[in-house]
PDB file of N, CA and C in Angstrom:
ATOM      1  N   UNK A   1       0.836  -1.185   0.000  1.00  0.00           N
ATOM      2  CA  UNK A   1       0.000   0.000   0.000  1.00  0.00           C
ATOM      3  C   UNK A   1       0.883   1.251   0.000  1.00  0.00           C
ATOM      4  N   UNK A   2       0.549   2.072  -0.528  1.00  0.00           N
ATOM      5  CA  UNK A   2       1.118   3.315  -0.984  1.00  0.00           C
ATOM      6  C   UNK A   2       0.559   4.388  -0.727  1.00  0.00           C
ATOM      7  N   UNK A   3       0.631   5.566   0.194  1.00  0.00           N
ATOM      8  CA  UNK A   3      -0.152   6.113   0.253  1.00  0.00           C
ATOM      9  C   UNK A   3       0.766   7.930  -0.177  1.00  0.00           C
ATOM     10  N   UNK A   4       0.155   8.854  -0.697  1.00  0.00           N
ATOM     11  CA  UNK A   4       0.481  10.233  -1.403  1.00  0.00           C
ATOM     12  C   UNK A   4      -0.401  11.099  -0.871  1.00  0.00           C
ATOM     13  N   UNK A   5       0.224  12.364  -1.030  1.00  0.00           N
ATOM     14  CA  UNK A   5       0.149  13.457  -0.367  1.00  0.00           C
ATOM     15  C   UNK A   5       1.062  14.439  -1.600  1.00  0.00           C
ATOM     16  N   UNK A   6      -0.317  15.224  -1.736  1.00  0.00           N
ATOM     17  CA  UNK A   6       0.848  16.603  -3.289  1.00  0.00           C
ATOM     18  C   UNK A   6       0.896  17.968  -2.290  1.00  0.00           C
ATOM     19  N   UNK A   7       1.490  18.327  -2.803  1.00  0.00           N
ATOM     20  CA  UNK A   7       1.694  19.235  -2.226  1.00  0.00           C
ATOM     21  C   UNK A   7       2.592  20.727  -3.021  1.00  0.00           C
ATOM     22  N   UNK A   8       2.585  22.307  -2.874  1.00  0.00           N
ATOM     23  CA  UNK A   8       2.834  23.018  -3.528  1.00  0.00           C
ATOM     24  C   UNK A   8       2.063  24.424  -4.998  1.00  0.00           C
ATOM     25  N   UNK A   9       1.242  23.588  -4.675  1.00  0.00           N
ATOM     26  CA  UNK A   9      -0.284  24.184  -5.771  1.00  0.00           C
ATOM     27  C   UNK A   9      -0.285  25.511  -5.030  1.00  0.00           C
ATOM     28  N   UNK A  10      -1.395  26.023  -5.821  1.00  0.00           N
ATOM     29  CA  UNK A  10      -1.771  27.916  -5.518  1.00  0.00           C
ATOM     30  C   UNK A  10      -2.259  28.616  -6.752  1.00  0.00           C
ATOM     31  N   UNK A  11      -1.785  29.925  -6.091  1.00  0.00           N
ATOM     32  CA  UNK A  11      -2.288  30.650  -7.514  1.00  0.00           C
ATOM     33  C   UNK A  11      -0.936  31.549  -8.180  1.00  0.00           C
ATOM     34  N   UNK A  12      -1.129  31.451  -9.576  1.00  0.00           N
ATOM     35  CA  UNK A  12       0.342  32.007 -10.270  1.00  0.00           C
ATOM     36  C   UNK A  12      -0.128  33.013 -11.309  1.00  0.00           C
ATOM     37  N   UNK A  13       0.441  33.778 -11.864  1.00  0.00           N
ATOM     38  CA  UNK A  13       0.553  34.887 -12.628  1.00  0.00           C
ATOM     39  C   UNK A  13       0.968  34.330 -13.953  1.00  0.00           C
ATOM     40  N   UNK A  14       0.312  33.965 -14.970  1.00  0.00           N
ATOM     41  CA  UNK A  14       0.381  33.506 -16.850  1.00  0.00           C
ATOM     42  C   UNK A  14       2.294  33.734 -16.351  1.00  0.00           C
ATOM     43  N   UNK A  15       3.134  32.653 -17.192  1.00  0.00           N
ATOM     44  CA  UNK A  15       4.429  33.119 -17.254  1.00  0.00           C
ATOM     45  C   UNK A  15       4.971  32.358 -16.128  1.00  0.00           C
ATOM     46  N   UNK A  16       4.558  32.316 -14.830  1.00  0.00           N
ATOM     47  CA  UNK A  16       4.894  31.662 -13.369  1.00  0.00           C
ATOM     48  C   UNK A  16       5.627  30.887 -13.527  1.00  0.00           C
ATOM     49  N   UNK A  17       6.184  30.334 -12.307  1.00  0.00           N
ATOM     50  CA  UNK A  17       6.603  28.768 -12.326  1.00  0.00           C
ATOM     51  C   UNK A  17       5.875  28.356 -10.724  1.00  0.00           C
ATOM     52  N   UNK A  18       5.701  26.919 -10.055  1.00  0.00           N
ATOM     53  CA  UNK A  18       5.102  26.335  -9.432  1.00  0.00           C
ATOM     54  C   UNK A  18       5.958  25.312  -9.425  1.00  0.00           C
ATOM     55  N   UNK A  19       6.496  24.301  -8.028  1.00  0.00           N
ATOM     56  CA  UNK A  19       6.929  23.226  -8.242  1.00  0.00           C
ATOM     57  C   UNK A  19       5.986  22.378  -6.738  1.00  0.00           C
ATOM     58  N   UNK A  20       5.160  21.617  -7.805  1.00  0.00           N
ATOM     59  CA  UNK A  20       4.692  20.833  -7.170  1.00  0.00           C
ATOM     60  C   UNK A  20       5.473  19.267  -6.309  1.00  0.00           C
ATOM     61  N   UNK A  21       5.177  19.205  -5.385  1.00  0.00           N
ATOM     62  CA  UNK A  21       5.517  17.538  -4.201  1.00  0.00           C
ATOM     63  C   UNK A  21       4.626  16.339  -4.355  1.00  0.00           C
ATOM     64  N   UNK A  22       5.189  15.891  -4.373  1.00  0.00           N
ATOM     65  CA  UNK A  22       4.137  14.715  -3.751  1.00  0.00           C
ATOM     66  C   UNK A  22       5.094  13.288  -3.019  1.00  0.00           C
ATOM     67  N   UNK A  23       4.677  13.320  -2.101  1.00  0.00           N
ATOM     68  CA  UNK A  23       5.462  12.611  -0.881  1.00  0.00           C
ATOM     69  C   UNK A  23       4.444  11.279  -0.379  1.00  0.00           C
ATOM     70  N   UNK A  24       5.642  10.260  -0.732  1.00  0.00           N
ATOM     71  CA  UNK A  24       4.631   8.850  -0.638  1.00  0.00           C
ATOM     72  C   UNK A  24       5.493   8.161   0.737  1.00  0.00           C
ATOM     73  N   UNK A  25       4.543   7.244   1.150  1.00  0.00           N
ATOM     74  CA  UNK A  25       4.948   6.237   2.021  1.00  0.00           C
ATOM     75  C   UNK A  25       5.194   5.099   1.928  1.00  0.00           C
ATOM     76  N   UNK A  26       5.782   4.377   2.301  1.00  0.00           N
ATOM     77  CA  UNK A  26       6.103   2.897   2.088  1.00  0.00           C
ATOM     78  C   UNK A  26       8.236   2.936   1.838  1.00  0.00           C
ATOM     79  N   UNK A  27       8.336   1.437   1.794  1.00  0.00           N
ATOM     80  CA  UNK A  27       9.945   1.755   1.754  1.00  0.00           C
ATOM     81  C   UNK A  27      10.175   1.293   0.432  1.00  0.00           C
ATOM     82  N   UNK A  28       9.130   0.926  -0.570  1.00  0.00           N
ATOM     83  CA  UNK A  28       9.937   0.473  -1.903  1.00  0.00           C
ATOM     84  C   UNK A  28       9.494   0.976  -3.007  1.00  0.00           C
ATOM     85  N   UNK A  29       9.634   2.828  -2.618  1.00  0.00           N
ATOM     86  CA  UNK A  29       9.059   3.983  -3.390  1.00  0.00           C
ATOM     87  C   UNK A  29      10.164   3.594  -4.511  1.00  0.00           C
ATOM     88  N   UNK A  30      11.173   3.506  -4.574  1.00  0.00           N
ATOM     89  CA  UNK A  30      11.674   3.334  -5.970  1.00  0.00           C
ATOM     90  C   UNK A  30      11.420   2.298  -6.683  1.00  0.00           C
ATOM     91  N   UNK A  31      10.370   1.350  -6.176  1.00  0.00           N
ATOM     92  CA  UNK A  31      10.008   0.167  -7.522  1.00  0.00           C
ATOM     93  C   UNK A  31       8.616   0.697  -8.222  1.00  0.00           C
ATOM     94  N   UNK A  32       8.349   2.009  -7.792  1.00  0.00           N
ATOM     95  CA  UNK A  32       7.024   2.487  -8.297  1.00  0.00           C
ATOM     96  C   UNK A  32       7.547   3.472  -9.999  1.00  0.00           C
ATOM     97  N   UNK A  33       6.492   3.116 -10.778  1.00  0.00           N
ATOM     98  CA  UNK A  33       6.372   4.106 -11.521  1.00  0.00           C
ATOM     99  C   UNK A  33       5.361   5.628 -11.462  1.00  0.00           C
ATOM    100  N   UNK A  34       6.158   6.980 -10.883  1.00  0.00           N
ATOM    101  CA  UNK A  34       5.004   8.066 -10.653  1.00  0.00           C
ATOM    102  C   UNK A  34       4.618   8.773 -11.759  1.00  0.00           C
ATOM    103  N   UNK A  35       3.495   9.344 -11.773  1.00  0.00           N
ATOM    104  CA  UNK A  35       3.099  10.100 -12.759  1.00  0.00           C
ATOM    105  C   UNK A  35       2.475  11.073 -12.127  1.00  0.00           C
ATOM    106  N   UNK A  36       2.255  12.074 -13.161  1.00  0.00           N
ATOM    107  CA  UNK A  36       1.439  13.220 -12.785  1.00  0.00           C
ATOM    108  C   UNK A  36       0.168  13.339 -13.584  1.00  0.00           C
ATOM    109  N   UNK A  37      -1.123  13.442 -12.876  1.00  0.00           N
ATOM    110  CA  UNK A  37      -2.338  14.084 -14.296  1.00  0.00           C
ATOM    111  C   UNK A  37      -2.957  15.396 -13.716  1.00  0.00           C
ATOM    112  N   UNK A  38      -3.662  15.561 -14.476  1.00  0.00           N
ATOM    113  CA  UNK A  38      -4.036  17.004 -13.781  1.00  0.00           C
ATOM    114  C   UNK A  38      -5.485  16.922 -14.503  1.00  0.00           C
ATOM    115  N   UNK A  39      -7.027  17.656 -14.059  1.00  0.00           N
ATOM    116  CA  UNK A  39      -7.888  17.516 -14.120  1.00  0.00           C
ATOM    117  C   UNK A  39      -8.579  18.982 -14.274  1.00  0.00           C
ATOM    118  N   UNK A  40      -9.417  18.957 -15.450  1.00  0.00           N
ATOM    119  CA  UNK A  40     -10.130  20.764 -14.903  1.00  0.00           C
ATOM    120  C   UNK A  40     -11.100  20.189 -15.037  1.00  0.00           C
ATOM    121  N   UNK A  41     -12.026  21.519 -14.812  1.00  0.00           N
ATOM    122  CA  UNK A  41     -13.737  21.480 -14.462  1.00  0.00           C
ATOM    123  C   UNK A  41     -14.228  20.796 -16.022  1.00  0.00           C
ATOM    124  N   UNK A  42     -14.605  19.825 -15.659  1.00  0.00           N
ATOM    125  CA  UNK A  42     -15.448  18.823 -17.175  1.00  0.00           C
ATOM    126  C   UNK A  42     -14.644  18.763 -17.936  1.00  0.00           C
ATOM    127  N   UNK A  43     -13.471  18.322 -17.815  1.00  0.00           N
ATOM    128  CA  UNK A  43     -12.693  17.514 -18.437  1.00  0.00           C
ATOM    129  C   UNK A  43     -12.187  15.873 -18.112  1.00  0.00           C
ATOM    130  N   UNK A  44     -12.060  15.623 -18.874  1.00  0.00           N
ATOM    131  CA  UNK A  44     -11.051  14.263 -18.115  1.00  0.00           C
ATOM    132  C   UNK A  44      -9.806  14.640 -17.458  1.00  0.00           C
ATOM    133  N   UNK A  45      -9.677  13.616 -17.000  1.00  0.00           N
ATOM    134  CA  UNK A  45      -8.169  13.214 -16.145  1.00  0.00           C
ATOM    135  C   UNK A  45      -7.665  13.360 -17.146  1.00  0.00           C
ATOM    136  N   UNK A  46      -6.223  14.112 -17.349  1.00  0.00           N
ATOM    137  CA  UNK A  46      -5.002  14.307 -18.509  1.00  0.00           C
ATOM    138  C   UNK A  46      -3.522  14.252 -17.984  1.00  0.00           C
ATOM    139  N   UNK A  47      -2.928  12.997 -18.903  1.00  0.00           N
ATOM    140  CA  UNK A  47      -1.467  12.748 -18.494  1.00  0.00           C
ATOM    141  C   UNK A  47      -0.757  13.448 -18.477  1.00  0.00           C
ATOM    142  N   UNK A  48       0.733  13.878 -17.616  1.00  0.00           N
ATOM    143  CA  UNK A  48       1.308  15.088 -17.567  1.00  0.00           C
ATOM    144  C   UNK A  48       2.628  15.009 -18.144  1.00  0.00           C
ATOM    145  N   UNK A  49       3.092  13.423 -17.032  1.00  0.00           N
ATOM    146  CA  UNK A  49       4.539  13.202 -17.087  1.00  0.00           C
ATOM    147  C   UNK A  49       4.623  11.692 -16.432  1.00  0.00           C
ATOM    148  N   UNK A  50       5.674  11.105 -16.075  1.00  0.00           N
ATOM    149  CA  UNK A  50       5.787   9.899 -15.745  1.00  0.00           C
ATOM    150  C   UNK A  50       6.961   9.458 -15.783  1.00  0.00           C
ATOM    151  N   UNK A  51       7.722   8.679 -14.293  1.00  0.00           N
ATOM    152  CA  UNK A  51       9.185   9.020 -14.116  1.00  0.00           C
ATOM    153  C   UNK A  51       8.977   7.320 -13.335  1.00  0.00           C
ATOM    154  N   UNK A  52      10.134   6.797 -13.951  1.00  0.00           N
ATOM    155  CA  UNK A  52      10.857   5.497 -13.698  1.00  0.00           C
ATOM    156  C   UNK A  52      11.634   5.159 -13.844  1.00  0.00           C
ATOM    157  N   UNK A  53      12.797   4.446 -14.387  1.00  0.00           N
ATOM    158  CA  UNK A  53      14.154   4.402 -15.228  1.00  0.00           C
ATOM    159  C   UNK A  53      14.159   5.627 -16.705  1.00  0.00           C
ATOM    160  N   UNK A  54      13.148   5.587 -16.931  1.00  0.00           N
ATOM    161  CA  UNK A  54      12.990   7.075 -17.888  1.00  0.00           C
ATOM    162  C   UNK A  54      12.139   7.759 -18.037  1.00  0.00           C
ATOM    163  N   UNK A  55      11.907   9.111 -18.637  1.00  0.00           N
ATOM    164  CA  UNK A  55      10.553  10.048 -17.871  1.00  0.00           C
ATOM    165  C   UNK A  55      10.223   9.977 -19.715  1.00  0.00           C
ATOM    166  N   UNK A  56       8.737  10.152 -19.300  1.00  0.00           N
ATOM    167  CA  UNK A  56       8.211  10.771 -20.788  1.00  0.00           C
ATOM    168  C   UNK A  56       7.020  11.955 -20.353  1.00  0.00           C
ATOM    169  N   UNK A  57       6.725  12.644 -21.651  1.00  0.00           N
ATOM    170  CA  UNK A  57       6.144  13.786 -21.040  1.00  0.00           C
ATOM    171  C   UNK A  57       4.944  14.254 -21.715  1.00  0.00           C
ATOM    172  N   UNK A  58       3.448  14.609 -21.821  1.00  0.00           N
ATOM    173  CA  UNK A  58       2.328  15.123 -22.641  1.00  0.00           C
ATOM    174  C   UNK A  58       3.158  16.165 -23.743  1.00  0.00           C
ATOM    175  N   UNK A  59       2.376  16.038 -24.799  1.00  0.00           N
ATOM    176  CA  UNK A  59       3.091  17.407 -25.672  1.00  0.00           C
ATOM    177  C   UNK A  59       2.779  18.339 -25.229  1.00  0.00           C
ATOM    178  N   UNK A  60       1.520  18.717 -24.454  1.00  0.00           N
ATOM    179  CA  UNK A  60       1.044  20.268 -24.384  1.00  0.00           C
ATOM    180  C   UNK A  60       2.265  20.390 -23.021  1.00  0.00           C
ATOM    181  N   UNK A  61       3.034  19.712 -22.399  1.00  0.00           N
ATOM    182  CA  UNK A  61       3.776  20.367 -21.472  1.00  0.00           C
ATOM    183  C   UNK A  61       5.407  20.415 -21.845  1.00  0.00           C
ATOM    184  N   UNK A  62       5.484  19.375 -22.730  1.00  0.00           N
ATOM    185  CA  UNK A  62       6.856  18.918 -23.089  1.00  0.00           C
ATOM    186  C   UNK A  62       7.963  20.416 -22.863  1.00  0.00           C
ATOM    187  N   UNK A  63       8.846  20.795 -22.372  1.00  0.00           N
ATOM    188  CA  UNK A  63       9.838  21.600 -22.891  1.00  0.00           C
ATOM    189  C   UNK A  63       9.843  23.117 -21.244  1.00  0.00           C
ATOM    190  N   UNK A  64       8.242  22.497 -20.991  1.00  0.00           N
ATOM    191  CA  UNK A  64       8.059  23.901 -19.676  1.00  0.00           C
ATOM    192  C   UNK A  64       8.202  22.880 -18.199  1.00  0.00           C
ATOM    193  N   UNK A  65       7.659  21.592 -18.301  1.00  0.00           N
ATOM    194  CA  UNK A  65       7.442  21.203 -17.299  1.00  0.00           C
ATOM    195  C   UNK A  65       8.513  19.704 -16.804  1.00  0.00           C
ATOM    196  N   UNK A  66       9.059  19.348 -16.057  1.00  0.00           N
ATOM    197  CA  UNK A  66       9.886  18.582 -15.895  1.00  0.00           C
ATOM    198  C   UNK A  66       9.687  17.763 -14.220  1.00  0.00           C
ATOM    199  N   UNK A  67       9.628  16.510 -14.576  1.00  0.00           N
ATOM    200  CA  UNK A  67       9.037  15.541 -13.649  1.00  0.00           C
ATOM    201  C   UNK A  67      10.365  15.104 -12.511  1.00  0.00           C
ATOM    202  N   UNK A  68      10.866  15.238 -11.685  1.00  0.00           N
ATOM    203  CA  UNK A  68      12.059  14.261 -11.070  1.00  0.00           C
ATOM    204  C   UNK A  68      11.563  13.622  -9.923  1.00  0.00           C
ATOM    205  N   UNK A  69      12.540  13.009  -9.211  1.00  0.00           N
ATOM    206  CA  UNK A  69      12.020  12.034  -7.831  1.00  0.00           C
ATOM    207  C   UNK A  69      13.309  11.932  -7.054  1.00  0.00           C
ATOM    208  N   UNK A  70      13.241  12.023  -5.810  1.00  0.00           N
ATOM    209  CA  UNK A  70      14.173  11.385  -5.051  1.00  0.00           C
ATOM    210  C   UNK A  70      13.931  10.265  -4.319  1.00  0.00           C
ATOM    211  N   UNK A  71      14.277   9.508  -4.736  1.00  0.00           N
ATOM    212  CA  UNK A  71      14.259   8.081  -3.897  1.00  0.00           C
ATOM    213  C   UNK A  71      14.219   8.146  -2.608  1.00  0.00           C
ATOM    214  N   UNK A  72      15.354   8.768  -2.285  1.00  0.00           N
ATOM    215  CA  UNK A  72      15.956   8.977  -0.456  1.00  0.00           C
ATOM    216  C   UNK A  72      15.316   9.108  -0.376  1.00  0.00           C
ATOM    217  N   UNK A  73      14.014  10.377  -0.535  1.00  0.00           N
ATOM    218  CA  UNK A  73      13.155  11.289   0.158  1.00  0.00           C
ATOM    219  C   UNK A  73      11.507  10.872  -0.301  1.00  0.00           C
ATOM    220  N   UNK A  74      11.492   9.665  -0.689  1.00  0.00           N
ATOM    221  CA  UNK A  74      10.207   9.267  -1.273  1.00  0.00           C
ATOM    222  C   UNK A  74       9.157  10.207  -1.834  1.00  0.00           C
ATOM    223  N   UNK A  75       9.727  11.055  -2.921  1.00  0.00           N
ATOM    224  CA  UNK A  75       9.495  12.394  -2.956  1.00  0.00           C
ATOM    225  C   UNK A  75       9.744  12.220  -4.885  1.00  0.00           C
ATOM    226  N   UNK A  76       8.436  12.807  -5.357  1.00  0.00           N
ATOM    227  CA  UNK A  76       8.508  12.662  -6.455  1.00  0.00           C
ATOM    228  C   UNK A  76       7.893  14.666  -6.734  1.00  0.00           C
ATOM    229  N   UNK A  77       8.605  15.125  -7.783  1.00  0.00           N
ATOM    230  CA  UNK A  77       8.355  16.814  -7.830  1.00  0.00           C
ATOM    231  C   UNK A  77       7.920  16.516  -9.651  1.00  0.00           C
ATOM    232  N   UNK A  78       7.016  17.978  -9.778  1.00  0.00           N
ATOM    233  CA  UNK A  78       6.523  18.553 -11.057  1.00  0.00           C
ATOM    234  C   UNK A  78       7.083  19.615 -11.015  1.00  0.00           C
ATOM    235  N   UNK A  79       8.082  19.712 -11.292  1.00  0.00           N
ATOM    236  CA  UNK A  79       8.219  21.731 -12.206  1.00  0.00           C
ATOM    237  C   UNK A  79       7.585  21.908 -13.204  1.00  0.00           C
ATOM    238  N   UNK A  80       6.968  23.509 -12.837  1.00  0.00           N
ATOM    239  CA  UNK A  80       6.260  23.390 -14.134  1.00  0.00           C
ATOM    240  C   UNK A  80       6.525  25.342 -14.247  1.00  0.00           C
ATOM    241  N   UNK A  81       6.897  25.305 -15.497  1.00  0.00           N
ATOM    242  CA  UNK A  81       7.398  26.917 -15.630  1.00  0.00           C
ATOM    243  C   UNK A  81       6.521  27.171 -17.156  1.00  0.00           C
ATOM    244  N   UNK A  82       6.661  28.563 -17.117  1.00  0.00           N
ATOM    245  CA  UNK A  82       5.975  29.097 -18.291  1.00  0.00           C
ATOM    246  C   UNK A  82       4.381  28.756 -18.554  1.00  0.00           C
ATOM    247  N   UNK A  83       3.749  28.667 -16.931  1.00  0.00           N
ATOM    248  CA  UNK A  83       2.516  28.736 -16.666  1.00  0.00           C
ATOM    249  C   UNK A  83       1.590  29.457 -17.574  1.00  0.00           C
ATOM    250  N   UNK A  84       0.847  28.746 -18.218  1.00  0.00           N
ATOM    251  CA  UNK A  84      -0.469  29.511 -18.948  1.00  0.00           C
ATOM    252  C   UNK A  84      -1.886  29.053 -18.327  1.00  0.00           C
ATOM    253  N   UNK A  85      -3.136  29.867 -18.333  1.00  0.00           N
ATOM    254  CA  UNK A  85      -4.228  29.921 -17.941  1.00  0.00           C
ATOM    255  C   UNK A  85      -4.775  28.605 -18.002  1.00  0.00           C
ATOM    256  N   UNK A  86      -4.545  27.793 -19.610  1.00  0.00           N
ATOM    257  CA  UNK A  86      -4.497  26.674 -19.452  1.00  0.00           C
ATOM    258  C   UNK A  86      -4.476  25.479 -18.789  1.00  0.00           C
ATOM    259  N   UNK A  87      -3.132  26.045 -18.085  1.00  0.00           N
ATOM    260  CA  UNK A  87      -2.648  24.776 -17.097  1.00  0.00           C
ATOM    261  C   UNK A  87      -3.433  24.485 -15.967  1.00  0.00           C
ATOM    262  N   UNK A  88      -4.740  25.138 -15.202  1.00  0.00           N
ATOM    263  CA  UNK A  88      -5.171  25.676 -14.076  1.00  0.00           C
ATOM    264  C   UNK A  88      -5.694  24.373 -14.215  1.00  0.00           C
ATOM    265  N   UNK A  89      -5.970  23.462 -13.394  1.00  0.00           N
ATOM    266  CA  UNK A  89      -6.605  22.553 -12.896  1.00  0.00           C
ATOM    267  C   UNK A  89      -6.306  21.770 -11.631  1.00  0.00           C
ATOM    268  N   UNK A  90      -6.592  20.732 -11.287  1.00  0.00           N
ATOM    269  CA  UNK A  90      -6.249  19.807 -10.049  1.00  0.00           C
ATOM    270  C   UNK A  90      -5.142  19.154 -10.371  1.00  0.00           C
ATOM    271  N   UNK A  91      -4.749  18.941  -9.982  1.00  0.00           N
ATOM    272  CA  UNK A  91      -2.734  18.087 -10.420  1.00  0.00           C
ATOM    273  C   UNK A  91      -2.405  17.104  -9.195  1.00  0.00           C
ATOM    274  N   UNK A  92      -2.427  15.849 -10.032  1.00  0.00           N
ATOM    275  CA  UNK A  92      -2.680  14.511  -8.926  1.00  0.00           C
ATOM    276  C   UNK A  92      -1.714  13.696  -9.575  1.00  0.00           C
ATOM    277  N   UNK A  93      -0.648  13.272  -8.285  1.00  0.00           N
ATOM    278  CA  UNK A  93       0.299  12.510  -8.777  1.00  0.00           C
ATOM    279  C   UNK A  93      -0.246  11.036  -8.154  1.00  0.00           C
ATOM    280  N   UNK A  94       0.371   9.771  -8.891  1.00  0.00           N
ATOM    281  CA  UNK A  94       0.048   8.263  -8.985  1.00  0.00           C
ATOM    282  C   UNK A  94       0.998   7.881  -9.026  1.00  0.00           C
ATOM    283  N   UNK A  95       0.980   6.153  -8.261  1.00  0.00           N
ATOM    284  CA  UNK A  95       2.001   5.615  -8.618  1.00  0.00           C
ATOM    285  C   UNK A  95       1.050   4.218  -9.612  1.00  0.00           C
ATOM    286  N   UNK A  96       2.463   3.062  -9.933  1.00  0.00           N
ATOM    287  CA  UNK A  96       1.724   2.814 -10.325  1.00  0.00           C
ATOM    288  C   UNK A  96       2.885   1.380 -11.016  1.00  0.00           C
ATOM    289  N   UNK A  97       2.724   0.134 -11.204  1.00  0.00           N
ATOM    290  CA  UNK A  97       4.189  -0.603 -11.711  1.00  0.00           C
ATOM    291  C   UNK A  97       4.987  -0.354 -12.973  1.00  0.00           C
ATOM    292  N   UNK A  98       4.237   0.490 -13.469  1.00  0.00           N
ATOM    293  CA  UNK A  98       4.844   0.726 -15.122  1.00  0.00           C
ATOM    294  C   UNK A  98       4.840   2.516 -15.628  1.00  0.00           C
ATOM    295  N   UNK A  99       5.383   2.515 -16.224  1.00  0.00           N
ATOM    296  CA  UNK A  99       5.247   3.931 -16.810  1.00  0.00           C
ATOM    297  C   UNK A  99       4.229   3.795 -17.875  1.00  0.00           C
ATOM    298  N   UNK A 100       3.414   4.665 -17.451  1.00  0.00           N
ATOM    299  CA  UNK A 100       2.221   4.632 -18.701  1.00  0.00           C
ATOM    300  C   UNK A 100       1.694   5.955 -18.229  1.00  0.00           C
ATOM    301  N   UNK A 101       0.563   6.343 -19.824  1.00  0.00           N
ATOM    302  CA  UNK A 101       0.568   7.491 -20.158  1.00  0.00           C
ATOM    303  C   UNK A 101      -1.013   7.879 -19.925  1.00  0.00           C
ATOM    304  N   UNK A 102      -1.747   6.382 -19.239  1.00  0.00           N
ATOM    305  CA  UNK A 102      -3.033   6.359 -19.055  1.00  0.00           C
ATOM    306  C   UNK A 102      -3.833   6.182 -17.601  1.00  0.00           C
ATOM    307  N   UNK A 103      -4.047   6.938 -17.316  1.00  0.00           N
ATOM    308  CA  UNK A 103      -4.688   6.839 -15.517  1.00  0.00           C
ATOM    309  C   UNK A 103      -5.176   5.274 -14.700  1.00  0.00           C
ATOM    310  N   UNK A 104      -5.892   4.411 -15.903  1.00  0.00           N
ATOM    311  CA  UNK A 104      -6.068   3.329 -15.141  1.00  0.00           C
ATOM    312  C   UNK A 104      -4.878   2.039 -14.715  1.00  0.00           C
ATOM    313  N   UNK A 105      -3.916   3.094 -15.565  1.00  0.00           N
ATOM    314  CA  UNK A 105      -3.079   1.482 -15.191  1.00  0.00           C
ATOM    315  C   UNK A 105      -1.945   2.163 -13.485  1.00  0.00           C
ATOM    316  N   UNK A 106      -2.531   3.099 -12.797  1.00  0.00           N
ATOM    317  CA  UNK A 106      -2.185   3.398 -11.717  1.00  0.00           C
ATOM    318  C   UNK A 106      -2.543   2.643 -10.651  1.00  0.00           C
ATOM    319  N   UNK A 107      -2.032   2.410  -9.591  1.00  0.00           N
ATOM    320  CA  UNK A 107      -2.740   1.949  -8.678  1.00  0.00           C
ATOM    321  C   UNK A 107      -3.006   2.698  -7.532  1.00  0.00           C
ATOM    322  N   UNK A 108      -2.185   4.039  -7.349  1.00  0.00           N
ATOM    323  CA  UNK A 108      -2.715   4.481  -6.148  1.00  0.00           C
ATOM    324  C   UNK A 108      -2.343   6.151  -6.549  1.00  0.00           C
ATOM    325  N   UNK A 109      -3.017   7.005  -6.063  1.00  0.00           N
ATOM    326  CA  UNK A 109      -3.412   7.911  -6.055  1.00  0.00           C
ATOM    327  C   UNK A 109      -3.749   8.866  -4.774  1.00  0.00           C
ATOM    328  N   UNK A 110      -2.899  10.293  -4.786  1.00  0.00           N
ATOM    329  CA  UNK A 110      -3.115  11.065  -4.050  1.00  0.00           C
ATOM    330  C   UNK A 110      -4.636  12.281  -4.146  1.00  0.00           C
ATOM    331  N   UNK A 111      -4.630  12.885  -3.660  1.00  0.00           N
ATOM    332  CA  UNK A 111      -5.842  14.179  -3.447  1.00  0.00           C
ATOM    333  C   UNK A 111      -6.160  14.750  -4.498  1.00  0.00           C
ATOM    334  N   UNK A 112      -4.564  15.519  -4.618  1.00  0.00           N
ATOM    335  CA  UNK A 112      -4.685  16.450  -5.416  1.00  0.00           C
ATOM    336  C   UNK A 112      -4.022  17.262  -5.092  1.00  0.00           C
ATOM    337  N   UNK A 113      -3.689  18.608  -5.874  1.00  0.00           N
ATOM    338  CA  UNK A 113      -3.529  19.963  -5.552  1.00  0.00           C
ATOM    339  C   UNK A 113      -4.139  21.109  -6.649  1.00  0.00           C
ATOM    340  N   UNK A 114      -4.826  22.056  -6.088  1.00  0.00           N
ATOM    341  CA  UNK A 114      -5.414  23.057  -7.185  1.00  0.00           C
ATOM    342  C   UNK A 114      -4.471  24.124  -7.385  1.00  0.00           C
ATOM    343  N   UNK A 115      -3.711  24.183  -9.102  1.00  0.00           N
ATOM    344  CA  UNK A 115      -2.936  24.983  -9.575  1.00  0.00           C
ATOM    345  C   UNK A 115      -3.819  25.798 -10.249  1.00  0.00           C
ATOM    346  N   UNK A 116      -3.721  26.937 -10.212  1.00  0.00           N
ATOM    347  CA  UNK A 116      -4.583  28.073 -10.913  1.00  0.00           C
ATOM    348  C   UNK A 116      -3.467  29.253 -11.341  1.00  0.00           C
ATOM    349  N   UNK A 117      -3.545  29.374 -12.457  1.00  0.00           N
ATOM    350  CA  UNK A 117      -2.677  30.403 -13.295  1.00  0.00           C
ATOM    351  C   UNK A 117      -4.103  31.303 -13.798  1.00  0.00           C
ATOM    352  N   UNK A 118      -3.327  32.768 -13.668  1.00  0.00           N
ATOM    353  CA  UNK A 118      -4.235  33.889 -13.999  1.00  0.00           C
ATOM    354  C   UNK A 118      -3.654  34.794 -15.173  1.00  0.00           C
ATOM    355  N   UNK A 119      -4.776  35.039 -16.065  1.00  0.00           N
ATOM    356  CA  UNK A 119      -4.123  36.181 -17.213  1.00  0.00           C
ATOM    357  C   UNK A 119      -3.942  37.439 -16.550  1.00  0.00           C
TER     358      UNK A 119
END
């Protein structure tokens, strides 16, 4: 069992940067694959990023936003720079045994955090 906690969300100014946390429990956080999705009002769940032996990344974020993890610190982070209005939604990191680019093949799942970027 795995349990997450995000952490770092708020409100940012178009342009911003934000670096989101998310801090898991258990001791064999490095056999997990994490990801990030993020959610707005009547949308689906949307893939962000996803970090294991190698990260891959959504196109709409590719180049602004960058996924890492520290093992030691069972601590998996989202940077995310060059914030647009766009980006504003709920941002929920997962773990999960594989790197994948699709929400159900997660198995566990944190809260959330509400990122809101303003024009």
């Amino acid at each position: 069992q795995v349990q997450l906690v995000e952490s770092g969300g708020g409100l940012v100014q178009a342009g911003g940067s934000l670096r989101l946390s998310c801090a898991a429990s258990g001791r064999t956080f490095g056999s997990y694959a994490m990801g990030w999705f993020r959610q707005a009002p009547g949308k689906e769940r949307e893939f962000i990023a996803a970090s294991s032996t190698t990260t891959t990344y959504a196109d709409a974020v590719k180049g602004r936003f960058t996924i890492s993890r520290d093992n030691a610190k069972n601590t998996v982070y989202l940077q995310m720079n060059s914030l647009q209005p766009g980006d504003t939604a709920v941002y929920y990191c997962a773990a999960g045994p594989l790197t994948a680019v699709v929400a159900p093949l997660y198995a566990y799942w944190g809260a959330g955090t509400q990122v809101t970027v303003s024009s």
